[in-house]
N, C-alpha and C. Protein backbone atom coordinates (compact mmCIF):
# COMPACT_ATOMS: atom_id res chain seq x y z
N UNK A 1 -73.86 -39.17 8.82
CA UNK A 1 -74.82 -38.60 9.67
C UNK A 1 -75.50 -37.44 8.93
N UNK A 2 -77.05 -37.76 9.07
CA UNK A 2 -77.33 -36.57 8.75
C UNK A 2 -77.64 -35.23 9.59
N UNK A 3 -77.30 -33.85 8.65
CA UNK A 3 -77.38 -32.96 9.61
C UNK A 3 -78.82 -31.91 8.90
N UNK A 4 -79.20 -31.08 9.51
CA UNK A 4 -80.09 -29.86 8.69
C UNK A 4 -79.69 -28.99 8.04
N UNK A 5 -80.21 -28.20 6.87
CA UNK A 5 -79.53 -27.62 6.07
C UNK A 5 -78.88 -25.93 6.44
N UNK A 6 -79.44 -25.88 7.67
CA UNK A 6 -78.67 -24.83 8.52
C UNK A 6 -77.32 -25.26 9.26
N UNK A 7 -77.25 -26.09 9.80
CA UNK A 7 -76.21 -26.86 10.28
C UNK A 7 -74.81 -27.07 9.30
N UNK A 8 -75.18 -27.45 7.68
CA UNK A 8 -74.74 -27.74 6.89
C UNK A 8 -73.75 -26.75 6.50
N UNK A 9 -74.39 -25.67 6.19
CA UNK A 9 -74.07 -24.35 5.93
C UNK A 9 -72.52 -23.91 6.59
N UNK A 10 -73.31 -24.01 8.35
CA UNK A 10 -72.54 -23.22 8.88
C UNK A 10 -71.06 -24.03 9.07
N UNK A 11 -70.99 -25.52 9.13
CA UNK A 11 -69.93 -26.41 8.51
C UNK A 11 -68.94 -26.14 7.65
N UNK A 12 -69.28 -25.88 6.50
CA UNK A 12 -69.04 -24.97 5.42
C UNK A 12 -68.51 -23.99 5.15
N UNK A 13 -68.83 -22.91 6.06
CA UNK A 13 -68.26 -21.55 6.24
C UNK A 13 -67.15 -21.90 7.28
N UNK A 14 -67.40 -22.53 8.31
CA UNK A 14 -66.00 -22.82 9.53
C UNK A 14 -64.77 -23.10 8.58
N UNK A 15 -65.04 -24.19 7.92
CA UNK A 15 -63.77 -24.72 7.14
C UNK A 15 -63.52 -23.89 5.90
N UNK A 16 -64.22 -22.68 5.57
CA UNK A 16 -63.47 -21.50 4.51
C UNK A 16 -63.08 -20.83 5.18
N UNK A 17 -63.02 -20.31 6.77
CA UNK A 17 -62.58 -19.60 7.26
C UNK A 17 -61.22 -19.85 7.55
N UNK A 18 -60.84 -21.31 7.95
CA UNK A 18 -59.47 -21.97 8.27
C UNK A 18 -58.98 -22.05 7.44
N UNK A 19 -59.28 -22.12 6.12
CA UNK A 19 -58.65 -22.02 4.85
C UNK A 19 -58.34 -21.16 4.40
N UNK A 20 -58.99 -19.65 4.57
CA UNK A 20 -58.19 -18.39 4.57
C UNK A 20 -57.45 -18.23 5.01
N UNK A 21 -57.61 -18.38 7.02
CA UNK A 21 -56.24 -18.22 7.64
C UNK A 21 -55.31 -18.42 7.19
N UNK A 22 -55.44 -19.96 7.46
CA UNK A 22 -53.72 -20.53 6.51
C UNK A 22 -53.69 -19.77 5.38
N UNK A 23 -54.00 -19.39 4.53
CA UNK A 23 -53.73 -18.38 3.12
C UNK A 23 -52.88 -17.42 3.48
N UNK A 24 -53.80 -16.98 4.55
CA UNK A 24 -52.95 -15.90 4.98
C UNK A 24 -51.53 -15.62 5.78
N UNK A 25 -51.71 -17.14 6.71
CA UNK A 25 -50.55 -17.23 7.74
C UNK A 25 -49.24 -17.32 6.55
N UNK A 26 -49.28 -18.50 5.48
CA UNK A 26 -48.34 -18.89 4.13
C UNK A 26 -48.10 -17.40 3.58
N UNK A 27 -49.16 -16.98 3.53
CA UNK A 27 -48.47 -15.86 2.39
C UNK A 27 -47.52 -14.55 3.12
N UNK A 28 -47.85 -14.53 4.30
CA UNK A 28 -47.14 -13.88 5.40
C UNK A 28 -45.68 -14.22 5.60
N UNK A 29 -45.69 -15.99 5.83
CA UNK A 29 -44.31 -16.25 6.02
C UNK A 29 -43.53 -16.14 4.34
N UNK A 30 -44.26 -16.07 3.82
CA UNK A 30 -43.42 -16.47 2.16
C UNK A 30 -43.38 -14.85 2.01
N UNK A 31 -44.02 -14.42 2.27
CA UNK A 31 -43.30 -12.24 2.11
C UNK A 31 -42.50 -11.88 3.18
N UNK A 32 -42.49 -12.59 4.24
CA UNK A 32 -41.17 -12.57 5.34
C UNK A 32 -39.63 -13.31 4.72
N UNK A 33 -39.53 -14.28 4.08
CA UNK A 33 -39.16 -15.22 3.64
C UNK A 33 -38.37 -14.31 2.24
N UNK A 34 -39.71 -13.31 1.40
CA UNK A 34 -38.85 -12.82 0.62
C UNK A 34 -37.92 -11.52 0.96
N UNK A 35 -38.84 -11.10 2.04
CA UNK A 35 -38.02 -9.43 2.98
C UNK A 35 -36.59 -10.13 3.42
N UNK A 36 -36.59 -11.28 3.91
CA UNK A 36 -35.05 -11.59 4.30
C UNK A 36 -34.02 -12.22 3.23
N UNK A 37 -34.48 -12.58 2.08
CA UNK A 37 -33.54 -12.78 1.20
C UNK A 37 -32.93 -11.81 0.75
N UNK A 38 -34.19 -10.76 0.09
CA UNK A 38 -33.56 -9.85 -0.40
C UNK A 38 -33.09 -8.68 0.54
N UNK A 39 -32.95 -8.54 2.03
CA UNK A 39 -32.21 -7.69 2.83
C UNK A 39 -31.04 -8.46 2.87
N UNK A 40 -30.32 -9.97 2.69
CA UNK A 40 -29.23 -9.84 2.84
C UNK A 40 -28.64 -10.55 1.72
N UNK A 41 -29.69 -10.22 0.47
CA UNK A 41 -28.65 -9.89 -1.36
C UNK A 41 -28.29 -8.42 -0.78
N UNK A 42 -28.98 -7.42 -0.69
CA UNK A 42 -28.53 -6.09 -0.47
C UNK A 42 -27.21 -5.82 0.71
N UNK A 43 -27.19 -6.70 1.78
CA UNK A 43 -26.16 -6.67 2.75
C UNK A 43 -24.64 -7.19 1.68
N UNK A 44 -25.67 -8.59 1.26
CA UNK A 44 -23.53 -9.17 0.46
C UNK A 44 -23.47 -8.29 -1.02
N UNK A 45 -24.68 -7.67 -1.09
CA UNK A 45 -23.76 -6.41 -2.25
C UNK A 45 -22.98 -5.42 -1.84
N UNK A 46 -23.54 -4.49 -0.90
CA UNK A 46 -22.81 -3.79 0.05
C UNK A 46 -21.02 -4.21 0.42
N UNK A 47 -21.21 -5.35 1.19
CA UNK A 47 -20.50 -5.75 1.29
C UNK A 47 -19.39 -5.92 0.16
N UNK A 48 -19.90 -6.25 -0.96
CA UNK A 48 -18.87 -7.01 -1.57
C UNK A 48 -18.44 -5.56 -2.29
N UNK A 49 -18.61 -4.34 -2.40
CA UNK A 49 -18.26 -3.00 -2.74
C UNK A 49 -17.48 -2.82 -2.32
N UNK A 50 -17.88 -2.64 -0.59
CA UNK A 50 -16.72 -2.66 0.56
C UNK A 50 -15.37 -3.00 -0.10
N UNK A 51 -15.35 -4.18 -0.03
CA UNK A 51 -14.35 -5.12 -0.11
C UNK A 51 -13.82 -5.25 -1.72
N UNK A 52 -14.41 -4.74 -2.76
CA UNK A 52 -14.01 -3.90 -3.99
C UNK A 52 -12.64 -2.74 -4.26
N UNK A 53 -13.89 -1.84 -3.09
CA UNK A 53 -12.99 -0.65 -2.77
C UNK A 53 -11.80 -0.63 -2.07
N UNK A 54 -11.87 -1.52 -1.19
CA UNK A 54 -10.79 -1.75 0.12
C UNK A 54 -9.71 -2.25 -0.78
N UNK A 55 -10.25 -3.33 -1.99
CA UNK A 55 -8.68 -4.00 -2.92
C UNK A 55 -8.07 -3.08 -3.60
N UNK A 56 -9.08 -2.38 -4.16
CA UNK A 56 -8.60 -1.41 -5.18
C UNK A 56 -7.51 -0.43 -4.67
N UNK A 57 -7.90 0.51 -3.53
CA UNK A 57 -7.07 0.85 -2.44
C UNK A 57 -6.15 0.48 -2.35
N UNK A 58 -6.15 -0.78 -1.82
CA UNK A 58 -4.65 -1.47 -1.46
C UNK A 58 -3.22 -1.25 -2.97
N UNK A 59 -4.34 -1.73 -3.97
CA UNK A 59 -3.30 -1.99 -5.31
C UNK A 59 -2.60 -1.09 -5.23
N UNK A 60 -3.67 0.50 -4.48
CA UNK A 60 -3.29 1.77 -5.24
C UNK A 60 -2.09 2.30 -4.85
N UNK A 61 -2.27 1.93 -3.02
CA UNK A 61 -1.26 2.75 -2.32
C UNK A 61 -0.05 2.21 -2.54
N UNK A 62 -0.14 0.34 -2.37
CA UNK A 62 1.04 -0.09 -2.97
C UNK A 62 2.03 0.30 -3.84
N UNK A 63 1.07 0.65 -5.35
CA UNK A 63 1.90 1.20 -6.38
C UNK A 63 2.24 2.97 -6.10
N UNK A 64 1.81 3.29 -5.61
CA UNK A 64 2.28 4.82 -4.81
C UNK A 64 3.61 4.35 -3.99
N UNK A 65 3.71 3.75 -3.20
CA UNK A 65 4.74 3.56 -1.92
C UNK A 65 5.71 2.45 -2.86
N UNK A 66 5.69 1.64 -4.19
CA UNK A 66 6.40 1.14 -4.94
C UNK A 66 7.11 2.27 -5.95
N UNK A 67 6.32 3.69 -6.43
CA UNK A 67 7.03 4.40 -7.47
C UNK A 67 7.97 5.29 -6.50
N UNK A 68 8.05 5.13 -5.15
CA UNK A 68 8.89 5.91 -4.40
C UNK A 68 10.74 5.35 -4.74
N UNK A 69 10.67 3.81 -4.99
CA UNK A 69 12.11 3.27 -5.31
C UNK A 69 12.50 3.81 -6.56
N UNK A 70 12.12 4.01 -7.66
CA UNK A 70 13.37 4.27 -8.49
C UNK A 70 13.18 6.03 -7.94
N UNK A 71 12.40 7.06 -7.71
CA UNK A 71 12.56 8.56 -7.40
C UNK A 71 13.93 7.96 -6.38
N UNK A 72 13.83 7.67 -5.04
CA UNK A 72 15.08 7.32 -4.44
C UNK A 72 16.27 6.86 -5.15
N UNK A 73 16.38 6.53 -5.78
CA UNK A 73 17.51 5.53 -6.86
C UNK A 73 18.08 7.11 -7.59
N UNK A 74 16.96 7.73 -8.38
CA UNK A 74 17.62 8.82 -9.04
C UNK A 74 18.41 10.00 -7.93
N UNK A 75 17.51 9.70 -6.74
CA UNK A 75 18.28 11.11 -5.88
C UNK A 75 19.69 10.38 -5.29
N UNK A 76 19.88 9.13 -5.17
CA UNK A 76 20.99 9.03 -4.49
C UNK A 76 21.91 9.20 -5.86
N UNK A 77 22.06 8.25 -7.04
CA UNK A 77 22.87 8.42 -7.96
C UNK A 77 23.17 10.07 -8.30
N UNK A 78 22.32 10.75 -8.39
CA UNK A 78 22.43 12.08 -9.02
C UNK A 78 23.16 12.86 -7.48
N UNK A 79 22.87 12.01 -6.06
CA UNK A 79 23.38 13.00 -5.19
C UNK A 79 25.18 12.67 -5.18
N UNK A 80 25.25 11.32 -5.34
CA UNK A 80 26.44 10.39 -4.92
C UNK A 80 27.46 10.89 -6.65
N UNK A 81 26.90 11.60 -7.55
CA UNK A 81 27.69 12.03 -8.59
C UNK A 81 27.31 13.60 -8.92
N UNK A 82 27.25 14.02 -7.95
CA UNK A 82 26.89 15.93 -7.86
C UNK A 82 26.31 16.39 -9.00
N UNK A 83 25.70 15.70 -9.08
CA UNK A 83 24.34 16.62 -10.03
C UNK A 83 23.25 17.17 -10.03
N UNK A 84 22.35 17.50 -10.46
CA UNK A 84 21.28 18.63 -10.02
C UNK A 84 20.21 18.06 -10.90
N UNK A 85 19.48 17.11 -10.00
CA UNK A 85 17.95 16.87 -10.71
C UNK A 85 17.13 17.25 -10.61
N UNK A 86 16.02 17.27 -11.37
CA UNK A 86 14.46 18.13 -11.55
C UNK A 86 13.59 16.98 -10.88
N UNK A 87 13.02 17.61 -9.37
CA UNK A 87 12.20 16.25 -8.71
C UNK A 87 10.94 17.50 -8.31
N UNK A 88 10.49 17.94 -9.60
CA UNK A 88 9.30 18.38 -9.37
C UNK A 88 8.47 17.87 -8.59
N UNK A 89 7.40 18.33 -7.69
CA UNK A 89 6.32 17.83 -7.01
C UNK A 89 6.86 17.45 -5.28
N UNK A 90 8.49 17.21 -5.35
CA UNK A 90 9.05 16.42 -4.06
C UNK A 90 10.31 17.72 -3.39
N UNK A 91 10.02 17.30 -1.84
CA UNK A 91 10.90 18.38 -1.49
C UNK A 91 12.14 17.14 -0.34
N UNK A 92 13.21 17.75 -1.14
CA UNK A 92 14.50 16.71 -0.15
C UNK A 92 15.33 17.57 0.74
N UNK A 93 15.37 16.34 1.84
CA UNK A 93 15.82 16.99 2.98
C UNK A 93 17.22 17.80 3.02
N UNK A 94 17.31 18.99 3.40
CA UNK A 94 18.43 19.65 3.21
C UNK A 94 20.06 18.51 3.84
N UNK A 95 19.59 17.78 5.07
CA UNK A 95 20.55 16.67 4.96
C UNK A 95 20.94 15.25 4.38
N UNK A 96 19.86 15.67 3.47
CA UNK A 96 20.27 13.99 2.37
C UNK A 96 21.59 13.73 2.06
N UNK A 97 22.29 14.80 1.74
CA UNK A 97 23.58 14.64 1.09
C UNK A 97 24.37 14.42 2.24
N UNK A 98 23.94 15.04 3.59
CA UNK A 98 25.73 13.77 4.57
C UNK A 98 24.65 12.84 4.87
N UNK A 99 24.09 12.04 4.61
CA UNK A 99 23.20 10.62 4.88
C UNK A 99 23.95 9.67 3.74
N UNK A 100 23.32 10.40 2.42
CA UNK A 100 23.87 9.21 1.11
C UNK A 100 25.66 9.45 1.19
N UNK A 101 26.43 10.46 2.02
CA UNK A 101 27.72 10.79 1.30
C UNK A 101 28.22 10.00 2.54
N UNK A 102 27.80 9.76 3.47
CA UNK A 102 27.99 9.03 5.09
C UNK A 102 28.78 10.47 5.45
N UNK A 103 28.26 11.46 5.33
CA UNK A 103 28.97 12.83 6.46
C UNK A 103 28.81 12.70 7.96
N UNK A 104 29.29 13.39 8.75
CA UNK A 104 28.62 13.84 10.09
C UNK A 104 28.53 12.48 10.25
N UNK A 105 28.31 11.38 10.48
CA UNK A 105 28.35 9.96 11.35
C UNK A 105 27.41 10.07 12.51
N UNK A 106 28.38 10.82 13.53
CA UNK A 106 27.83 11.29 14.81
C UNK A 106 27.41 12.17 14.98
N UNK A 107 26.66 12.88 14.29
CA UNK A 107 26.04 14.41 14.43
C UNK A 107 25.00 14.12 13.87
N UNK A 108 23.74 14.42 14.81
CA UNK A 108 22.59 13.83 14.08
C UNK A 108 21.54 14.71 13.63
N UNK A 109 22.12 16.14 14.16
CA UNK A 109 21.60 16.88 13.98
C UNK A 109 21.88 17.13 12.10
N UNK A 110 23.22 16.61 11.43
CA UNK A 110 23.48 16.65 10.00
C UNK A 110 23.43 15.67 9.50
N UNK A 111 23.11 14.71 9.93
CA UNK A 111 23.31 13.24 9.41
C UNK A 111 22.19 12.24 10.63
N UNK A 112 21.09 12.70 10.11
CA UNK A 112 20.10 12.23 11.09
C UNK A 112 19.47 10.24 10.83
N UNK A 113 20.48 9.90 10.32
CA UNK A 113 19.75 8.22 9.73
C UNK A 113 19.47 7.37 10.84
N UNK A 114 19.97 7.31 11.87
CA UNK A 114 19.93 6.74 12.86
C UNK A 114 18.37 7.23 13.34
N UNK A 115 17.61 8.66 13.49
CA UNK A 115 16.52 8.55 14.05
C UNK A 115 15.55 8.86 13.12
N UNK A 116 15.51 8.96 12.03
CA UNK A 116 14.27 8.81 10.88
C UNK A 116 13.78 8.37 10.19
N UNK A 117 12.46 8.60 10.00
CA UNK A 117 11.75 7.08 9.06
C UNK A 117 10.55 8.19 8.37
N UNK A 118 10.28 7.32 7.54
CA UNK A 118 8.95 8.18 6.44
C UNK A 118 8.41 8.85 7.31
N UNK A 119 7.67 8.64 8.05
CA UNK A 119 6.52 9.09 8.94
C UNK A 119 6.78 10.18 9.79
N UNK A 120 8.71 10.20 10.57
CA UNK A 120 8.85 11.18 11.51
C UNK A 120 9.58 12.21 10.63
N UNK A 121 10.32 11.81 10.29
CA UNK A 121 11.12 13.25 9.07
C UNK A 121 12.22 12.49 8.42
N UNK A 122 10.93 12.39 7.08
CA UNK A 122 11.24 11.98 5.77
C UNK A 122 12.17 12.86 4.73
N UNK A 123 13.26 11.87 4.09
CA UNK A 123 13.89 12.38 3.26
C UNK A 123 13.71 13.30 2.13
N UNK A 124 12.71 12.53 1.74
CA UNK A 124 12.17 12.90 0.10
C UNK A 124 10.25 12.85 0.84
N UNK A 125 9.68 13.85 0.09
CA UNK A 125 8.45 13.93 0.27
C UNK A 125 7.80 14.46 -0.46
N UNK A 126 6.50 14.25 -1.32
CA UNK A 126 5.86 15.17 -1.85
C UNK A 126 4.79 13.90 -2.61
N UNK A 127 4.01 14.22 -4.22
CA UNK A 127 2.79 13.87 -4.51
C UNK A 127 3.64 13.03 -5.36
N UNK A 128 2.56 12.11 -5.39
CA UNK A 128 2.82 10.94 -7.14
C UNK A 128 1.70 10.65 -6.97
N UNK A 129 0.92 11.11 -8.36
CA UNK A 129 -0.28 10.78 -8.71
C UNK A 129 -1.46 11.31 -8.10
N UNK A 130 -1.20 12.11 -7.37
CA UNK A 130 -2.11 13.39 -6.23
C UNK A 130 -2.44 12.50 -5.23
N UNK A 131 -1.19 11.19 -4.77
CA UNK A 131 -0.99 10.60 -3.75
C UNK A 131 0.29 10.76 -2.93
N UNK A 132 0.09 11.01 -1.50
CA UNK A 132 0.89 11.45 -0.94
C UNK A 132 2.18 10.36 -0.83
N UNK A 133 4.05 10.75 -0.80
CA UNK A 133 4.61 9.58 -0.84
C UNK A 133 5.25 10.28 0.14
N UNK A 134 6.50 9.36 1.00
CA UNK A 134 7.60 10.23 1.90
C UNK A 134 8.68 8.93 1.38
N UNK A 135 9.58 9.60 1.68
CA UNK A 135 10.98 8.37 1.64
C UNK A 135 11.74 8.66 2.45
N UNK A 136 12.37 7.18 2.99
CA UNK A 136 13.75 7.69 4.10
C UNK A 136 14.44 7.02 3.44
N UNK A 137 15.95 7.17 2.99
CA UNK A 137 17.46 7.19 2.25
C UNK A 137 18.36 6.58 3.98
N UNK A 138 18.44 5.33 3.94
CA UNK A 138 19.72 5.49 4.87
C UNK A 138 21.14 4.86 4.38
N UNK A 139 22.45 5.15 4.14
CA UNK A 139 23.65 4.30 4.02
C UNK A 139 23.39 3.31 4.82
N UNK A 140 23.30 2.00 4.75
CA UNK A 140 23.80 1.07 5.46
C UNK A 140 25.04 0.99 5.58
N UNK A 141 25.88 0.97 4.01
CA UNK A 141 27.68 0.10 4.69
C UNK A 141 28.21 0.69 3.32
N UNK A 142 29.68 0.27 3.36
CA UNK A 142 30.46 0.75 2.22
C UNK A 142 31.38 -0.44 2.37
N UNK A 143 31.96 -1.09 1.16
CA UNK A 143 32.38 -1.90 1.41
C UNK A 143 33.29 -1.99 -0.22
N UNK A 144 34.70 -2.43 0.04
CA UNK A 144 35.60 -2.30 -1.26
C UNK A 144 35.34 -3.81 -2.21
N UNK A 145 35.37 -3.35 -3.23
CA UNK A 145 35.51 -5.00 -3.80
C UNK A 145 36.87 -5.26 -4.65
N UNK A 146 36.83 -6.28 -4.39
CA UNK A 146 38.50 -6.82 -5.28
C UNK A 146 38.29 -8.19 -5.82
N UNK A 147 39.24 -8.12 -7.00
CA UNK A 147 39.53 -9.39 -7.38
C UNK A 147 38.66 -9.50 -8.79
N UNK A 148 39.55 -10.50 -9.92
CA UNK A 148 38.65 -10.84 -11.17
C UNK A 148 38.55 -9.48 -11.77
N UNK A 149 37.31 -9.51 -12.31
CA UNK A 149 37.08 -8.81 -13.51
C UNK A 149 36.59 -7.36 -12.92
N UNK A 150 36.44 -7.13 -11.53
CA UNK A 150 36.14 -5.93 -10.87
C UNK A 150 37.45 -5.20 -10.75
N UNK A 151 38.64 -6.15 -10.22
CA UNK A 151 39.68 -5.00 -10.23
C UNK A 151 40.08 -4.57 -11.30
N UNK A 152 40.07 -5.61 -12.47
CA UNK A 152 40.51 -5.43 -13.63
C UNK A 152 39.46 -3.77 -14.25
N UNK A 153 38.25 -3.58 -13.95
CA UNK A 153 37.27 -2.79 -14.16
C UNK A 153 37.57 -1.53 -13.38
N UNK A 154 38.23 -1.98 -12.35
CA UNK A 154 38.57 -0.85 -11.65
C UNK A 154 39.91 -0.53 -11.49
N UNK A 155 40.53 -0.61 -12.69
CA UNK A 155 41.87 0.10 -13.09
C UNK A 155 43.26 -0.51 -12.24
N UNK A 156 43.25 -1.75 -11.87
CA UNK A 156 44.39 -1.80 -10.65
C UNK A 156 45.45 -2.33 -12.19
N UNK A 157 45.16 -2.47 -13.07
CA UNK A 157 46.43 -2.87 -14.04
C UNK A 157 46.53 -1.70 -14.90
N UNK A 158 46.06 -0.58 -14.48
CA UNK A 158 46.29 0.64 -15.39
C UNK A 158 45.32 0.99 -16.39
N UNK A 159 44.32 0.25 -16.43
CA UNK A 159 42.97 0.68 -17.64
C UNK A 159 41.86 0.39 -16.81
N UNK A 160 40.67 0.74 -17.30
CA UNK A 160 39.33 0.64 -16.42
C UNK A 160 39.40 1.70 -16.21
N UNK A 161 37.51 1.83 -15.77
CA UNK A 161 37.42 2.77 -14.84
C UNK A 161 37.88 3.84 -13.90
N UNK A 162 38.43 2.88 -12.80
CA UNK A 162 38.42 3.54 -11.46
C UNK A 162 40.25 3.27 -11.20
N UNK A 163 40.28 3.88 -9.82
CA UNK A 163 41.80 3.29 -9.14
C UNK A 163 41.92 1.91 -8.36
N UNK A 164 42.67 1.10 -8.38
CA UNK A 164 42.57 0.26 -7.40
C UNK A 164 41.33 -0.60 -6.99
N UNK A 165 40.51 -0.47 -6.56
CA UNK A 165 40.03 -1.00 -5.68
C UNK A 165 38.17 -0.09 -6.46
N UNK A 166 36.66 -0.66 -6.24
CA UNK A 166 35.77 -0.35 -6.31
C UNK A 166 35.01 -0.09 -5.06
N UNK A 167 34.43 0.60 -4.93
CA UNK A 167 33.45 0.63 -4.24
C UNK A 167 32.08 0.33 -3.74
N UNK A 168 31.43 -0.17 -2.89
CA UNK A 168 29.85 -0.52 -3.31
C UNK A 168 29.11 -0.21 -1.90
N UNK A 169 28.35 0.73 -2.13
CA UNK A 169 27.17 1.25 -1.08
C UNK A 169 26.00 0.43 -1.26
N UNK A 170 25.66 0.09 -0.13
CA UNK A 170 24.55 -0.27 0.13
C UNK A 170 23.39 0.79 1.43
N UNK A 171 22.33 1.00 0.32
CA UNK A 171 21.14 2.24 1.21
C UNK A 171 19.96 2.08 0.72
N UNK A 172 19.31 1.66 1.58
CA UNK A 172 18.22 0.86 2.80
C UNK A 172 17.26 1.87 2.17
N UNK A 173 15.96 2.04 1.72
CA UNK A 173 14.84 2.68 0.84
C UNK A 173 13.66 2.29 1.47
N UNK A 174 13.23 3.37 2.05
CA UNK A 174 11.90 2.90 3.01
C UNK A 174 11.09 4.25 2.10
N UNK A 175 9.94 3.54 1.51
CA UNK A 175 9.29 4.61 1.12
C UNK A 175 7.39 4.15 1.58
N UNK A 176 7.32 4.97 1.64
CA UNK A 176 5.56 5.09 2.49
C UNK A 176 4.46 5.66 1.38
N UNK A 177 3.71 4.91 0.84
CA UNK A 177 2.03 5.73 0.14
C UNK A 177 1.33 5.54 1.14
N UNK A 178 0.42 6.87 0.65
CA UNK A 178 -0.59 7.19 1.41
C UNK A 178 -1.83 7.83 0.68
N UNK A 179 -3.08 7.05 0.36
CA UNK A 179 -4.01 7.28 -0.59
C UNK A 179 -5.17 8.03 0.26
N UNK A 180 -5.30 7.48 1.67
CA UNK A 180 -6.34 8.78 2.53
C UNK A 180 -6.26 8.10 3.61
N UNK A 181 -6.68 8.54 4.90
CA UNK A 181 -6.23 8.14 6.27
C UNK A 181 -6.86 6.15 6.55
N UNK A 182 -5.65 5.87 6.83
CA UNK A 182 -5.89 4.33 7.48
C UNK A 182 -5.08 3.54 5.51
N UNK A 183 -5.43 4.72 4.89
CA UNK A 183 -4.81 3.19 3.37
C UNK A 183 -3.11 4.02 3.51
N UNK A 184 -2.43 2.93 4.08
CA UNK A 184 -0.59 3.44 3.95
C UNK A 184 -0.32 2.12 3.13
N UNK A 185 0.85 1.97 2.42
CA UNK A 185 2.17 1.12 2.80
C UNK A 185 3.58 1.37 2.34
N UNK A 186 3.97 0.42 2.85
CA UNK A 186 5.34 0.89 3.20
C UNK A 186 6.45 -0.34 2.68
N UNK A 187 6.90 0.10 1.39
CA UNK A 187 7.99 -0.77 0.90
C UNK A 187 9.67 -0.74 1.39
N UNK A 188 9.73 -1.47 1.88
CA UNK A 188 11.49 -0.79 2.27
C UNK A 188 12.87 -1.78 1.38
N UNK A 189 13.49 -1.52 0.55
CA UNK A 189 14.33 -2.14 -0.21
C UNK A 189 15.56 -1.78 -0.04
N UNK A 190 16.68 -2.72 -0.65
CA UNK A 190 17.85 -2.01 -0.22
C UNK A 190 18.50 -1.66 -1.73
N UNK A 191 18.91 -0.58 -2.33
CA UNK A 191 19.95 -0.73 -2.97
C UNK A 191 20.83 -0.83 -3.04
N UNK A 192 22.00 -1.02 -4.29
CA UNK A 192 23.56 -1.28 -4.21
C UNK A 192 23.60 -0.17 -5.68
N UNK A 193 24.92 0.49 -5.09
CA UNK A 193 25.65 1.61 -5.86
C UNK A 193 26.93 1.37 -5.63
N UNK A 194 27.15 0.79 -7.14
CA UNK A 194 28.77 0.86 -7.40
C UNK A 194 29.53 2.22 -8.03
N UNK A 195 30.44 2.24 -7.00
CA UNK A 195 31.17 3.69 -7.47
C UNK A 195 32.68 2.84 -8.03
């Protein structure tokens, strides 16, 4: 069909105008398109810091609330053979010694094992690593051993060690890190001490 060359024109211009739009509507959604990718690369980086920091944490306090077992190990041996160790940085409870020696039983006011734990009133307490630690020391049991190469070790034929009969304690090691509020944990192990 033919049209006039005014007519023509204005044909012409309608359909550059719709062709901008869309230019424009596309390039709108494709800069929306890039605003949301890259707001949530920036969210799972965030994130994945988070969750960086939070592991790292964990390793940390762990190995804090893990270097609390052998400090426990040295205070009972050194308490259970009257000696006097250097536990710089840590302060022990004036009743550790009837806890590890099983004193006082029923007096809990001297021999408090029955109601304490890291958290309420800790044995051993103080820094490792300018991280806070606590420890609770309890006797579990005492128990003799005989027979074989233990009695023989423990003098019942006149050589060895000991007299008669050995001894072996078992005490229960609850120790607590603490790297800043909400990061704790809490290892609890038992040792054995042969006397």
């Amino acid at each position: 069909m033919w049209l006039p060359k005014e007519e023509r024109a204005g044909i012409g211009e309608n359909h550059s105008c719709k062709e901008r739009g869309a230019l424009v509507v596309t390039s709108l959604l494709l800069m929306l398109a890039l605003v949301i990718i890259g707001a949530l690369t920036i969210m799972i980086t965030v994130t994945e810091r988070y969750i960086s920091r939070n592991h790292k944490m964990a390793k940390e306090v762990f190995y804090v609330a893990d270097g609390g077992y052998p400090l426990a190990v040295n205070v009972i041996e050194d308490t259970v053979s009257s000696r006097e160790g250097d536990y710089r940085n840590f302060s022990i409870a004036g009743n550790l010694k009837n806890e590890v020696m099983d004193y006082h039983q029923e007096t809990a006011t001297l021999n408090d094992r029955l109601i304490d734990s890291p958290r309420s009133s800790p044995d051993i307490q103080g820094t490792l690593g300018n991280h806070a630690l606590r420890i609770d020391i309890d006797r579990l049991c005492t128990d003799h051993l005989f027979g074989g190469s233990v009695e023989f070790a423990a003098g019942s034929e006149g050589i060895g060690l000991g007299s008669m009969a050995t001894k072996k304690l078992l005490f229960e090691i609850s120790s607590e890190g603490y790297v800043q509020p909400g990061a704790t944990a809490r290892i609890v192990t038992t040792y054995r001490s042969i006397l």
